[in-house]
Protein backbone atom coordinates (compact mmCIF):
# COMPACT_ATOMS: atom_id res chain seq x y z
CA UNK A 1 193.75 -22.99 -12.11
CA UNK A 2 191.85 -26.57 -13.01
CA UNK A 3 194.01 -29.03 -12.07
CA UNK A 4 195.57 -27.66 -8.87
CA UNK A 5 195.32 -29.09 -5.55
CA UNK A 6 194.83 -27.07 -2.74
CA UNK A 7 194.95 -28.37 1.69
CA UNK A 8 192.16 -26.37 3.86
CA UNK A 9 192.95 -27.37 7.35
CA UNK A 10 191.08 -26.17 9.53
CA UNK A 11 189.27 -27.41 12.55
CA UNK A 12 185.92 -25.64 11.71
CA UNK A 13 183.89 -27.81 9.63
CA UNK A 14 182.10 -24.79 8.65
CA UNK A 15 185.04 -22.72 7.47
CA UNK A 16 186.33 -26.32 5.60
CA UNK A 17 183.24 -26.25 3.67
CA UNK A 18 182.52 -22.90 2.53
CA UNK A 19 186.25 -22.53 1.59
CA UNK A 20 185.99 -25.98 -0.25
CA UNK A 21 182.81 -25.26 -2.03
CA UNK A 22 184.78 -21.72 -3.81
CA UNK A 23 187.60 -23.32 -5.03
CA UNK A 24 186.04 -26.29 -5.99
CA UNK A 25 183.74 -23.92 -8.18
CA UNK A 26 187.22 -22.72 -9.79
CA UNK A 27 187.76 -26.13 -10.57
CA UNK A 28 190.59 -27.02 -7.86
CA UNK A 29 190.80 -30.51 -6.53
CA UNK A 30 190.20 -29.81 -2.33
CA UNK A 31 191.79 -31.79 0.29
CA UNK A 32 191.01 -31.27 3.72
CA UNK A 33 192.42 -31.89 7.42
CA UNK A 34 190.62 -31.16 10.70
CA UNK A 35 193.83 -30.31 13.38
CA UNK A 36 197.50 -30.06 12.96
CA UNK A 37 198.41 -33.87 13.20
CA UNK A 38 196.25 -34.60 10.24
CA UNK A 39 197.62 -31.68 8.30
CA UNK A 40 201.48 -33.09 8.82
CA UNK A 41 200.06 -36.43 7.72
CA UNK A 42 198.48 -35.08 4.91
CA UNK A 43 201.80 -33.13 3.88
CA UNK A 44 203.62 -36.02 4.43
CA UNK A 45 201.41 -38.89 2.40
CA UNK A 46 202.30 -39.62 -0.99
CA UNK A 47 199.92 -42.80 -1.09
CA UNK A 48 202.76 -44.73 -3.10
CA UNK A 49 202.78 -41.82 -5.95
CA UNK A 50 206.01 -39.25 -7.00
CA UNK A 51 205.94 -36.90 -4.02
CA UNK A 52 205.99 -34.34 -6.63
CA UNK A 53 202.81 -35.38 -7.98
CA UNK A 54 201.09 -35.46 -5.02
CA UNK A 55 201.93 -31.78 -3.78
CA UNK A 56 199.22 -29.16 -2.95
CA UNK A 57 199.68 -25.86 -4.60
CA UNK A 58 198.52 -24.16 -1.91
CA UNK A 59 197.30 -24.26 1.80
CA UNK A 60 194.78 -22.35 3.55
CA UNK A 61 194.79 -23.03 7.36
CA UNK A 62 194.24 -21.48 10.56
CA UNK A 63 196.96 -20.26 12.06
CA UNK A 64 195.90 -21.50 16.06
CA UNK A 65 195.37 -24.94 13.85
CA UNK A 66 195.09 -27.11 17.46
CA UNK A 67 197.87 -30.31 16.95
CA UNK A 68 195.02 -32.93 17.88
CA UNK A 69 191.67 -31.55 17.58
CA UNK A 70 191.45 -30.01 20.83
């Protein structure tokens, strides 16, 4: 699994960083997002790269993920 990039979002910092710490163990690279806004950004952002490249592998988030933080 090395080498895979996985998006927690999730508003609870708590549940961000226990979940982060596992697969980050397993040797996944861990992005995170804190409300829904952030995690469409963060689907969306290439940062100038192939949007393939840049692709998570997976997502864990909540699914009452609030759109702004509240």
């Amino acid at each position: 699994m090395s080498g895979m990039c996985i998006l927690i979002a999730d508003d609870d910092p708590v549940v961000r960083d226990v979940v982060r710490r596992y697969l980050e163990r397993d040797g996944l690279t861990v992005r995170e997002t804190a409300d829904g806004t952030a995690t469409l950004a963060a689907l969306d952002d290439t940062d100038g790269r192939d949007a393939v490249e840049n692709r998570e592998q997976g997502c864990r988030f909540e699914v009452r993920l609030p759109l702004n933080g509240h």
